[in-house]
Protein backbone atom coordinates (compact mmCIF):
# COMPACT_ATOMS: atom_id res chain seq x y z
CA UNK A 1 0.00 -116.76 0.37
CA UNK A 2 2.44 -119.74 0.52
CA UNK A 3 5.24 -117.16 -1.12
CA UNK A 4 4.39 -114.43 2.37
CA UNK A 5 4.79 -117.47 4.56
CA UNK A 6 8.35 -118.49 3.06
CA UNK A 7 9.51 -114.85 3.37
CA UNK A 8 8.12 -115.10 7.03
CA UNK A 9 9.61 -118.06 7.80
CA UNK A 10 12.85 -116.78 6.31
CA UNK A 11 12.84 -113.09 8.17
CA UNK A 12 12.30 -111.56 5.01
CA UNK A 13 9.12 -109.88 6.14
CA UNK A 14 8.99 -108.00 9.45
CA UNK A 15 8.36 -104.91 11.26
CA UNK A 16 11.83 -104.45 12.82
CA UNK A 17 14.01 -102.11 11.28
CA UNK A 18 16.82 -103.59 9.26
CA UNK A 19 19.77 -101.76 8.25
CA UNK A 20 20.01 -100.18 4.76
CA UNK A 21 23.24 -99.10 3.63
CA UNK A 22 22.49 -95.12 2.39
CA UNK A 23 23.89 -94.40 -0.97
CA UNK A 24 25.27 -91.05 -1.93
CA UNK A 25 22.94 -88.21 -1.82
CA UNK A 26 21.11 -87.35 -4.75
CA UNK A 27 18.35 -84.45 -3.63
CA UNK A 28 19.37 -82.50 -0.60
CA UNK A 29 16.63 -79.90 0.60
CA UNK A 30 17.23 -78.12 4.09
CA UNK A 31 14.65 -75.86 5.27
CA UNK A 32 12.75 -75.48 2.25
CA UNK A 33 9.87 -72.21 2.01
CA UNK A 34 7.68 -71.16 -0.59
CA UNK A 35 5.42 -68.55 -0.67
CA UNK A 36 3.05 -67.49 -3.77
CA UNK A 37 2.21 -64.46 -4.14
CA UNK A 38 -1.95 -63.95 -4.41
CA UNK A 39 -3.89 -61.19 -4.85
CA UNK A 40 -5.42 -61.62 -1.73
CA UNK A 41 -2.67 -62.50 0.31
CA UNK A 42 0.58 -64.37 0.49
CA UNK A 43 -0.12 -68.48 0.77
CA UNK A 44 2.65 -70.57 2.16
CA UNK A 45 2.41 -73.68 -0.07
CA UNK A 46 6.06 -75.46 1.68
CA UNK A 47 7.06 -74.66 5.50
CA UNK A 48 10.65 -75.90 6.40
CA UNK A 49 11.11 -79.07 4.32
CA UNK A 50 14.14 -80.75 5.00
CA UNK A 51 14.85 -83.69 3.38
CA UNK A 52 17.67 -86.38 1.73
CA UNK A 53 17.13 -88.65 -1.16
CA UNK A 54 19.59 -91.44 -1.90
CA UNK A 55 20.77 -92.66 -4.71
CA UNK A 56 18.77 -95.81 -5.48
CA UNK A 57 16.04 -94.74 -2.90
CA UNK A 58 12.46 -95.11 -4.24
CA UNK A 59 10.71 -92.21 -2.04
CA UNK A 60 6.92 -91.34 -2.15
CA UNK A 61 5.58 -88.19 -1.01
CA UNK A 62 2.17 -88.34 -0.31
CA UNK A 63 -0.63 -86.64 1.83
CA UNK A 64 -3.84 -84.92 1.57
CA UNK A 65 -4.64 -82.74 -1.52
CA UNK A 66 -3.29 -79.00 -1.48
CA UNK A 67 -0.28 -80.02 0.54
CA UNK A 68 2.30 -79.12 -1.27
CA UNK A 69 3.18 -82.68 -2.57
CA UNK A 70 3.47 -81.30 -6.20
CA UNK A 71 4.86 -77.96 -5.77
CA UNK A 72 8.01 -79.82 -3.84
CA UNK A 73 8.28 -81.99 -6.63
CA UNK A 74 8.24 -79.11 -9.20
CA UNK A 75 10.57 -77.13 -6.89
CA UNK A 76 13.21 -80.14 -7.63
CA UNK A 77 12.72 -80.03 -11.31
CA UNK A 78 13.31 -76.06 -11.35
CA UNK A 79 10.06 -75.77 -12.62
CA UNK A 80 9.04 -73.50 -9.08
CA UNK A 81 11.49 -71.47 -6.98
CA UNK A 82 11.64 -71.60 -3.68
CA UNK A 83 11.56 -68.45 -1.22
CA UNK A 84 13.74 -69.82 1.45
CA UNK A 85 16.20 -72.50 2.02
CA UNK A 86 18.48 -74.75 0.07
CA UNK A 87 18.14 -77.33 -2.51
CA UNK A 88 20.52 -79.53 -4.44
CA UNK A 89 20.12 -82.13 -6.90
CA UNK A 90 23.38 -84.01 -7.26
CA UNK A 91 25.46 -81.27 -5.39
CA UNK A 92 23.97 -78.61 -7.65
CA UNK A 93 20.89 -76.14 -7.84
CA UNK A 94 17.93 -77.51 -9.51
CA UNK A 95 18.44 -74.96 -12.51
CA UNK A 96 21.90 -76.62 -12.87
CA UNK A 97 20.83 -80.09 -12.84
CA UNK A 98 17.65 -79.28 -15.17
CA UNK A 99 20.40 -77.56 -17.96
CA UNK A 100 22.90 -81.05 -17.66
CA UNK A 101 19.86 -82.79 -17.71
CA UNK A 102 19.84 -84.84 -14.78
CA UNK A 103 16.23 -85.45 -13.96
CA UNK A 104 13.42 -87.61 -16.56
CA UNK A 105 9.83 -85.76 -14.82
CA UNK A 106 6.18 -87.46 -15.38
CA UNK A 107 3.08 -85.25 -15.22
CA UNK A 108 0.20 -86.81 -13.97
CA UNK A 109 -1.09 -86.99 -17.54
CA UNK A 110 0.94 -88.50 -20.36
CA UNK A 111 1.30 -85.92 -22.47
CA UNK A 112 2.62 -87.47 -25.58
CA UNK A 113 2.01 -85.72 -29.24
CA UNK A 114 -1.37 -87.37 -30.69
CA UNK A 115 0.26 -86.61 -34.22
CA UNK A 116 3.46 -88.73 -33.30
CA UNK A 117 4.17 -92.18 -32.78
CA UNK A 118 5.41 -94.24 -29.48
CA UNK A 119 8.83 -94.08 -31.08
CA UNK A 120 8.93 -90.52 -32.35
CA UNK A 121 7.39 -89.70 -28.82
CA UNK A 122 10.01 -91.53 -27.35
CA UNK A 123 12.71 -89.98 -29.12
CA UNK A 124 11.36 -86.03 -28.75
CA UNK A 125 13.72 -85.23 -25.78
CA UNK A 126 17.01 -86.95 -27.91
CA UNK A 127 15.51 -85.12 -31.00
CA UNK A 128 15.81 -81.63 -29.10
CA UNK A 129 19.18 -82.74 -27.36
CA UNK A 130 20.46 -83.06 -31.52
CA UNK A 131 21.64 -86.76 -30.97
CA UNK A 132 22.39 -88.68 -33.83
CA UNK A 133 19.19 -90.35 -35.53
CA UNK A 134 21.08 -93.87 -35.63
CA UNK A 135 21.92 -92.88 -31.85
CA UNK A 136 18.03 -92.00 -30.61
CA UNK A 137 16.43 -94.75 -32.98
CA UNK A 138 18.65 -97.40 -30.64
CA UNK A 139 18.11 -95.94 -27.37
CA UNK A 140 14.38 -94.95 -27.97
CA UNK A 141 14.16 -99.20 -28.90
CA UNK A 142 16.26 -100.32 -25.64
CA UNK A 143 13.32 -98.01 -23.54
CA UNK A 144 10.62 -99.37 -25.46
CA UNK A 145 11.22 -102.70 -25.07
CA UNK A 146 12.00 -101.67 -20.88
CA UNK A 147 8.52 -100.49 -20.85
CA UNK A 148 7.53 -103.94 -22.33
CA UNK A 149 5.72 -102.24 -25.52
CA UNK A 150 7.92 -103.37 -28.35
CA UNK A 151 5.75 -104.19 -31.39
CA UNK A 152 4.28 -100.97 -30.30
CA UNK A 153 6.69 -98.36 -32.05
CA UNK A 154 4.55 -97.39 -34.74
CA UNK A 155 1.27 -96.64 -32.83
CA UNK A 156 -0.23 -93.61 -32.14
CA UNK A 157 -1.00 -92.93 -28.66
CA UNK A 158 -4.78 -92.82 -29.41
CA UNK A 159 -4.51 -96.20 -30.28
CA UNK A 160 -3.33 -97.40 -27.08
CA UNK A 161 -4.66 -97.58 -23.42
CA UNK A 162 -4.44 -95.59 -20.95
CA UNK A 163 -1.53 -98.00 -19.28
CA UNK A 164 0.14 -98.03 -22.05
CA UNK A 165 0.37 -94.18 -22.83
CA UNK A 166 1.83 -94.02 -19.14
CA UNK A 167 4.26 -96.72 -20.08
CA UNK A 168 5.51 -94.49 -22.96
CA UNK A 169 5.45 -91.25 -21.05
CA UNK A 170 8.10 -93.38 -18.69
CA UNK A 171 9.94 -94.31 -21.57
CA UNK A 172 9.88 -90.89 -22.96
CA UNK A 173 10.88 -89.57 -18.93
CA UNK A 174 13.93 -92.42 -19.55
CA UNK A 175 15.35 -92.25 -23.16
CA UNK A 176 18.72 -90.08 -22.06
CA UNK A 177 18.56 -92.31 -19.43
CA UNK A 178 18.79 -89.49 -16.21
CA UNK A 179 19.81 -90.77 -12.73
CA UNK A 180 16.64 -89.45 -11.35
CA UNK A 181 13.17 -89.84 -12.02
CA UNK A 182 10.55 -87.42 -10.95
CA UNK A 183 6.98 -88.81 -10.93
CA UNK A 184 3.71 -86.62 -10.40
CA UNK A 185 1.13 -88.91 -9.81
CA UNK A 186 1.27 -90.89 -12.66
CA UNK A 187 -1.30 -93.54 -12.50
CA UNK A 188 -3.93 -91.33 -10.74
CA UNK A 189 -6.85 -92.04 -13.10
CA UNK A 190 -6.22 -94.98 -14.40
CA UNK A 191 -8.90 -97.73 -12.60
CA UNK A 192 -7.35 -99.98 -9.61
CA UNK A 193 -6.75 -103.11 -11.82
CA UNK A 194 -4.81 -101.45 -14.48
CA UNK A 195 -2.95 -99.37 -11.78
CA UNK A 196 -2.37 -102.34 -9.94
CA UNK A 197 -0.77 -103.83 -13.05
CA UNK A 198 1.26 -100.46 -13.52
CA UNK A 199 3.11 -100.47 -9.84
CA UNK A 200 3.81 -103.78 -10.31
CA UNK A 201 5.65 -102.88 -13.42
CA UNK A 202 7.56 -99.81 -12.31
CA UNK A 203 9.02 -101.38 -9.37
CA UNK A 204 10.39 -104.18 -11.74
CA UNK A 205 11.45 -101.11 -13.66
CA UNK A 206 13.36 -99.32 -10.47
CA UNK A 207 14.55 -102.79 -9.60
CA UNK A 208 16.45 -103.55 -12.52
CA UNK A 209 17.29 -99.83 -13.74
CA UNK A 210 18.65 -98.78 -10.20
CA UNK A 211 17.45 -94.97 -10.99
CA UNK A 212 16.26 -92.88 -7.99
CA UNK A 213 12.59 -92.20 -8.00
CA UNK A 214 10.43 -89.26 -6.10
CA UNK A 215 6.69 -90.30 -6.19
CA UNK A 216 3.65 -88.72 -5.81
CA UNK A 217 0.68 -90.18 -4.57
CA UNK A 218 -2.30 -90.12 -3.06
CA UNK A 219 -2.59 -93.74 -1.89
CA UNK A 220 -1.68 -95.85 0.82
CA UNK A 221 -1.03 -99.16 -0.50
CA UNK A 222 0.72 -97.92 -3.87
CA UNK A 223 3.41 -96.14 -1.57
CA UNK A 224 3.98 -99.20 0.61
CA UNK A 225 4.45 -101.42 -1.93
CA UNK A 226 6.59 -99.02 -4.09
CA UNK A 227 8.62 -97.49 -1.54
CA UNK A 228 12.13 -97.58 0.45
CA UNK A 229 10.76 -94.64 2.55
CA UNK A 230 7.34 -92.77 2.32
CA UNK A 231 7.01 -88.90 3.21
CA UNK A 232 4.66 -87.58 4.71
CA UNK A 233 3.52 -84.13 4.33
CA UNK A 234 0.63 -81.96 6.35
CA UNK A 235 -1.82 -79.99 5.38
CA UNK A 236 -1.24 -76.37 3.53
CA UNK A 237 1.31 -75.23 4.61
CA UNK A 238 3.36 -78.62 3.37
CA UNK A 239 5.83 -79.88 5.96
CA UNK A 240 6.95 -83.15 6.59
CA UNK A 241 5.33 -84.89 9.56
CA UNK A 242 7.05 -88.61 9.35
CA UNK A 243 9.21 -90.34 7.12
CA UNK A 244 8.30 -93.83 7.38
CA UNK A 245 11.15 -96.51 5.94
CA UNK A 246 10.55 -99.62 4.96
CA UNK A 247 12.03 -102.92 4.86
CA UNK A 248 9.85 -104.89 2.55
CA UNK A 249 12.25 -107.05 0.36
CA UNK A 250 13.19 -105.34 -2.67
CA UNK A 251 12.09 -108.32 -4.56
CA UNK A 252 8.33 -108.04 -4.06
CA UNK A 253 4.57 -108.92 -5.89
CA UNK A 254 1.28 -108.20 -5.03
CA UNK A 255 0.94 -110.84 -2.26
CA UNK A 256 3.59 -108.64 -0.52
CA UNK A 257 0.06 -106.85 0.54
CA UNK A 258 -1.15 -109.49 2.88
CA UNK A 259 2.20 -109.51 4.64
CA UNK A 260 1.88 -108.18 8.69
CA UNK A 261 4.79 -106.12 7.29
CA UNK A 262 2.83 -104.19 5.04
CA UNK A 263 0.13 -103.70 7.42
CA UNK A 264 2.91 -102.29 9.78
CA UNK A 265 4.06 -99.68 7.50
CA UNK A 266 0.20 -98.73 5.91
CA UNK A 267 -0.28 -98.33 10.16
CA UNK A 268 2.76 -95.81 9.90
CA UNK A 269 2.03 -93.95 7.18
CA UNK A 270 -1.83 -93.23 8.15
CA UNK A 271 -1.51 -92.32 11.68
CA UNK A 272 1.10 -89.95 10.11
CA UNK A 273 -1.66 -88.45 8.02
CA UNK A 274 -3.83 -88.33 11.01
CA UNK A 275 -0.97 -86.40 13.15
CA UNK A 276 -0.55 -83.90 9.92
CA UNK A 277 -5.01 -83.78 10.44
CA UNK A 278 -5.14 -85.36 6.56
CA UNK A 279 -6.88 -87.82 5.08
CA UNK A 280 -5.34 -90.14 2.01
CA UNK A 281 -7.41 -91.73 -0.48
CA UNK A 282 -6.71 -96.00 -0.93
């Protein structure tokens, strides 16, 4: 508490908006649409999604499930095509940017080889890429050690928590060290304490790395305290009802959470949900 009421006393905490100098634009999407086709009927999973990412911006998407938090996510890796509109991930398509390899993606499980070990995990993408083995072996250790899991290398991931199989999955999403970062829901079922742990870590992470990070989430509190802006999205169809910024400091711990600040922006982001008619778990 004493820490909240020195960033209080020195203006580092409030509700008013500050400004924030926008970097150059990283994602560009204007009037996004997707439709899948069903045997039924058609179902319109994204309606009009326009939206900027800066570089440097840490931006969570989050609202209630079947909105089309996801699908937008996987739309920017090229891993869905859209039906309508326009999207650009640094200046180019998303089919572009996945060939140069501009994006490191998270699935919302970890996904590492049981038969391989942190490091070999680690080094799969820079394997496939053909990069030097001298070349891998030293950036797979710089991304371990980001991850804080050096003295891990030779584990297997069954030997290791669930925390720390995300923690490789991010180091994995890092080795060739991509600009962007696209997260889906990472720490979903991992228990509040160890997730707790986890957000504290990756915004360390974003802090000293810089990279630009999309988010997916389902909670309030882990997209406040992660976040330079939080989107949120409606109810099937997806569209964006509010973008809420905030101005938290970028230097920030857990006790960041009993700031009136971060009560102010939690206030945004669920009366958004409640305009979109959606409910978000905490």
């Amino acid at each position: 508490m004493a820490k909240i009421e020195r960033l209080h006393e020195r203006g580092a905490v409030s509700s008013a908006p500050l400004p924030r100098p926008a970097g150059k634009p990283v994602v560009e999407i204007v009037g996004l649409n997707l439709v899948f086709d069903t045997a039924d009927a058609p179902v319109t999973a994204l309606s009009d999604v326009t939206l900027t990412v800066n570089k440097g911006d840490f931006v969570s998407l989050i609202g209630p499930s079947g909105c089309g938090k996801t699908t937008l996510l996987r739309v920017i890796a090229d891993l869905e095509r859209a039906t309508g509109g326009t999207v650009k991930v640094n200046g180019v398509s998303p089919e572009e940017a996945r060939l140069k390899r501009a994006y490191g993606y998270e699935f919302q499980a970890s996904a590492l080889y049981p038969w391989r070990t942190v490091l070999r995990n680690v080094t799969l993408p820079l394997e496939i890429m053909g990069m030097p083995k001298a070349q891998r072996l030293e950036r797979a250790k710089r991304v371990i050690e980001l991850v804080d899991l050096s003295g891990f290398e030779r584990k297997f991931p069954w030997q290791l928590s669930g925390g720390m199989q995300q923690r490789v999955s991010i180091a994995r999403a890092l080795s060739f060290d991509p600009d962007l970062l696209l997260m889906d829901e990472p720490f979903g079922a991992l228990d509040e304490i160890i997730r707790d742990r986890l957000n504290e870590q990756l915004h360390q992470l974003w802090e000293r790395t810089g990279k630009t990070v999309i988010f997916v989430t389902h909670s309030i509190p882990e997209a406040v305290f992660l976040s330079t802006r939080i989107v949120v999205m409606s109810p099937r169809p997806g569209r964006i009802v509010d973008v809420v910024e905030s101005h938290l400091p970028r230097d920030r711990s857990f006790e960041i959470r009993e700031a009136a600040a971060f009560a102010e922006v939690s206030r945004r982001v669920r009366l958004g949900l409640r305009g979109g008619h959606g409910d978000a778990d905490e």
